[in-house]
Protein backbone atom coordinates (compact mmCIF):
# COMPACT_ATOMS: atom_id res chain seq x y z
CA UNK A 1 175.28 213.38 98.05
CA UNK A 2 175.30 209.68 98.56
CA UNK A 3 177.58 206.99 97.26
CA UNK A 4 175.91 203.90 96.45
CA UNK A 5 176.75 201.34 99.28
CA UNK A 6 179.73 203.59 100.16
CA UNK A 7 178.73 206.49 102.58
CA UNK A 8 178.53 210.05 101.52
CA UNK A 9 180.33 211.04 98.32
CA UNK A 10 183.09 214.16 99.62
CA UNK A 11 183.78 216.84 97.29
CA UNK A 12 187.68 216.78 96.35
CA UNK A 13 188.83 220.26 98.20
CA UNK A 14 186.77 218.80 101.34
CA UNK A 15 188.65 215.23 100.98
CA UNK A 16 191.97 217.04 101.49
CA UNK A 17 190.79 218.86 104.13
CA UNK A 18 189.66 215.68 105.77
CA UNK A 19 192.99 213.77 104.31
CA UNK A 20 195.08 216.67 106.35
CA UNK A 21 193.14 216.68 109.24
CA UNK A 22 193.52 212.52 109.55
CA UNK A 23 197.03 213.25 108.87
CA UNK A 24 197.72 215.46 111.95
CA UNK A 25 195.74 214.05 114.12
CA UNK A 26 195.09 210.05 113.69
CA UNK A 27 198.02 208.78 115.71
CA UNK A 28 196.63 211.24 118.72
CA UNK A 29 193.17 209.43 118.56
CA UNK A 30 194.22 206.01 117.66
CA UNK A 31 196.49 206.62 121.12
CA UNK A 32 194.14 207.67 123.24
CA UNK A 33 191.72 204.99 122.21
CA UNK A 34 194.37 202.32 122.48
CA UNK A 35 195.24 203.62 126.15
CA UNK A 36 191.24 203.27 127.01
CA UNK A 37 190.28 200.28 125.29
CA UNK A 38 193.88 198.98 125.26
CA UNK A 39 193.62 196.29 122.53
CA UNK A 40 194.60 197.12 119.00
CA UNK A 41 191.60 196.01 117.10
CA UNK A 42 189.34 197.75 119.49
CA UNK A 43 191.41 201.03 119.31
CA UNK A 44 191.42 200.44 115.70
CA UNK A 45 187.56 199.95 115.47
CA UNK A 46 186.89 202.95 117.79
CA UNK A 47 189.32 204.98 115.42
CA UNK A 48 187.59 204.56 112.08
CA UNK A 49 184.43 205.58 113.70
CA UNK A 50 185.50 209.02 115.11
CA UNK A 51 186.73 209.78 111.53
CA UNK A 52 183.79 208.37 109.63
CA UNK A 53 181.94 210.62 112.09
CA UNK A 54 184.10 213.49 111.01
CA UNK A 55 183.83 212.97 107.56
CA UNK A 56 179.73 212.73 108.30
CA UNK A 57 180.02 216.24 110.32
CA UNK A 58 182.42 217.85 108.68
CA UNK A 59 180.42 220.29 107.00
CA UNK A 60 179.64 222.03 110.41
CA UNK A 61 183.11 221.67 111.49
CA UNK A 62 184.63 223.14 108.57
CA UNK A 63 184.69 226.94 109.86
CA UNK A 64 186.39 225.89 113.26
CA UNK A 65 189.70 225.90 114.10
CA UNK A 66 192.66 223.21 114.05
CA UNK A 67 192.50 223.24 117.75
CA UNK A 68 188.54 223.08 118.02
CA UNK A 69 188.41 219.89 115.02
CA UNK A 70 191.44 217.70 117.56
CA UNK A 71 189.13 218.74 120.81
CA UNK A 72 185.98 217.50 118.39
CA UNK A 73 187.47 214.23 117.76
CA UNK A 74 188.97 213.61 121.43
CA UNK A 75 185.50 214.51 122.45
CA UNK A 76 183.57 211.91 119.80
CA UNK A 77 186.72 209.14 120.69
CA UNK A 78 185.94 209.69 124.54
CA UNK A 79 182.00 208.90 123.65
CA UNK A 80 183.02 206.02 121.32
CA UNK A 81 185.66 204.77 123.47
CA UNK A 82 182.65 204.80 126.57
CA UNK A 83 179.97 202.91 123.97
CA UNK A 84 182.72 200.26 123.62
CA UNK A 85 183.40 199.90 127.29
CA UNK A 86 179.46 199.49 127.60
CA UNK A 87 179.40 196.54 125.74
CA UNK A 88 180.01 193.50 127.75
CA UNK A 89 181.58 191.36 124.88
CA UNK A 90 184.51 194.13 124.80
CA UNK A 91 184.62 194.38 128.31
CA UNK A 92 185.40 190.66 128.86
CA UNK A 93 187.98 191.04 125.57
CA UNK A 94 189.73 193.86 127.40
CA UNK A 95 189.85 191.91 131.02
CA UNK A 96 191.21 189.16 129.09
CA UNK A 97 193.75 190.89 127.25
CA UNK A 98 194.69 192.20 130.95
CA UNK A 99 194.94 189.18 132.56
CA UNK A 100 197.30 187.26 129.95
CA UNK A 101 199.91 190.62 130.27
CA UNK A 102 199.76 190.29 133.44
CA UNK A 103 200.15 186.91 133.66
CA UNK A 104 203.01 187.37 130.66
CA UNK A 105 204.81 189.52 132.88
CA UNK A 106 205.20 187.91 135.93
CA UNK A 107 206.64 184.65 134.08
CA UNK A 108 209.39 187.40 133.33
CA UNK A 109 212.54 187.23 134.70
CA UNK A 110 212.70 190.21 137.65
CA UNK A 111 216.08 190.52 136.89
CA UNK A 112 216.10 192.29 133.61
CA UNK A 113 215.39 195.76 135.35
CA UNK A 114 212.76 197.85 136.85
CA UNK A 115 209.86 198.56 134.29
CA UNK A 116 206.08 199.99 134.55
CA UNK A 117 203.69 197.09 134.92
CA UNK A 118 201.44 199.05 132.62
CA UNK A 119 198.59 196.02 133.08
CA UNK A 120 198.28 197.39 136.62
CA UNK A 121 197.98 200.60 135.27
CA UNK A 122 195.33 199.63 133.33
CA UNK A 123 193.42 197.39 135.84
CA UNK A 124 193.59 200.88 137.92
CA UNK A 125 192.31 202.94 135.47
CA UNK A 126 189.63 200.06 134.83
CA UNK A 127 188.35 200.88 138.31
CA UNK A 128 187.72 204.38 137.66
CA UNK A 129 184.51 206.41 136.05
CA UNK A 130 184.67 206.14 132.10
CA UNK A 131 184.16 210.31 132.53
CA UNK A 132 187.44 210.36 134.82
CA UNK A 133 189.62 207.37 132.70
CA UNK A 134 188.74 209.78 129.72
CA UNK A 135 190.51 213.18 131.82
CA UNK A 136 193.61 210.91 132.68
CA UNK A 137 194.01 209.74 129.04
CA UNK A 138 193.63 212.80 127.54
CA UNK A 139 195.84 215.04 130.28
CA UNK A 140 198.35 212.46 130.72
CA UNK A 141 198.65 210.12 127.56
CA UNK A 142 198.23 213.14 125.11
CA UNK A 143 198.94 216.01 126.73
CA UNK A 144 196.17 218.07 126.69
CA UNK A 145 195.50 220.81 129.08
CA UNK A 146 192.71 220.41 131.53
CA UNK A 147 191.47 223.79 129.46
CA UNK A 148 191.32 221.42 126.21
CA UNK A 149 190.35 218.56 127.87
CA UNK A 150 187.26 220.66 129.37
CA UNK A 151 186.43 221.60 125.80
CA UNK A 152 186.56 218.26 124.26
CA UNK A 153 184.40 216.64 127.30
CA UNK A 154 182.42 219.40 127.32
CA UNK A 155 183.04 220.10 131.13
CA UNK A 156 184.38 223.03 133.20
CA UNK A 157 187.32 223.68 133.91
CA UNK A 158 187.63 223.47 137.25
CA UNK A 159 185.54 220.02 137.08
CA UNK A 160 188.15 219.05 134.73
CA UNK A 161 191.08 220.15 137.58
CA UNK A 162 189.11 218.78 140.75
CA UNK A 163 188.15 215.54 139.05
CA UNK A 164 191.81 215.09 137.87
CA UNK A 165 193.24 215.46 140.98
CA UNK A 166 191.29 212.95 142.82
CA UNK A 167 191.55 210.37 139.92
CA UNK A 168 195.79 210.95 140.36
CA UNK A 169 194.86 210.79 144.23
CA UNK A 170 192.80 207.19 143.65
CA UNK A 171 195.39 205.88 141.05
CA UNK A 172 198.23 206.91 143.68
CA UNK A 173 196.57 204.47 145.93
CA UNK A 174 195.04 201.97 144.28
CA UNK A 175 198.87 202.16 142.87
CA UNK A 176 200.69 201.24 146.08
CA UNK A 177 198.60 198.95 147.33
CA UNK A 178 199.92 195.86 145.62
CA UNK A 179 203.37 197.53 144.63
CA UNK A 180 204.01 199.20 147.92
CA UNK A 181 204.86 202.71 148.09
CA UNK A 182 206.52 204.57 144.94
CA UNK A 183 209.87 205.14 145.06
CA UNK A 184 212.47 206.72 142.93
CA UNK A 185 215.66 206.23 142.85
């Protein structure tokens, strides 16, 4: 069925399916999407679309799992997350919105403390594949196993473990290189 000007009309029983499904699992997408596009109205953009899509596929999703729907959308947010990064206007949004935290941050007093300079972070993660920024979101900003993460990227999972541990590897030293080495203390 279509709505007139408004998308496709959902029956009620499949609306609260939907409805419980955006309920358990928007604030995981909207998260991941805000650590790979890492402005809000981006993440917020990229959001709406992996749900619209779900409400447009739900019918073939309906006889999966919980488990299998949350890999679905991580694996539709990773491929609308990658569409956004291949637009140029977004890119130069997102290097911007780097550049002023950065610059934000080190007009901060040093004194207050030690914190993560999450802009470098994110500059990092800039310099990796959008394939390998999308394993290191998902495994390490939402806690995914590299099993789910292979799912919802539709990889193996040994791709999955190998490519992980070279992005941590690349990170590691892309890392220290203007921080110096990591220390704890």
């Amino acid at each position: 069925m279509q709505g007139v000007g408004y998308g496709p009309i959902v029956p009620f029983d499949t609306g609260r399916e939907i409805a419980d499904i955006y309920g358990r699992c928007f604030r995981g997408v909207y998260g991941y999407c805000a650590y790979r596009l890492y402005t809000r109205s981006l993440a917020e953009d990229a959001t709406s679309t992996v749900f619209l899509k779900l409400v447009e596929k739900y019918p073939a999703l309906r006889s999966k799992t919980q488990r299998e729907i949350r890999n679905w959308l991580y694996g539709t947010a990773s491929n609308v997350v990658a569409s956004y990064l291949r637009d140029a206007a977004r890119r130069e949004k997102i290097a911007a919105a780097l550049s002023r935290d950065r610059a934000n941050l080190s007009a901060q007093d040093p004194r207050k403390g030690n914190r993560f300079d999450w802009p470098v972070l994110y500059e990092a993660m800039r310099q990796l594949t959008p394939e390998v920024q999308a394993i290191v979101a998902l495994r390490y900003f939402e806690g995914l196993t590299t099993s789910e993460i292979a799912e919802s990227l539709g990889l193996k999972h040994v791709t999955v473990r190998v490519r992980l541990s070279r992005a941590i590897k690349s990170l590691r030293e892309r890392l220290e290189r203007p921080l110096g080495p990591y220390r704890t203390t």
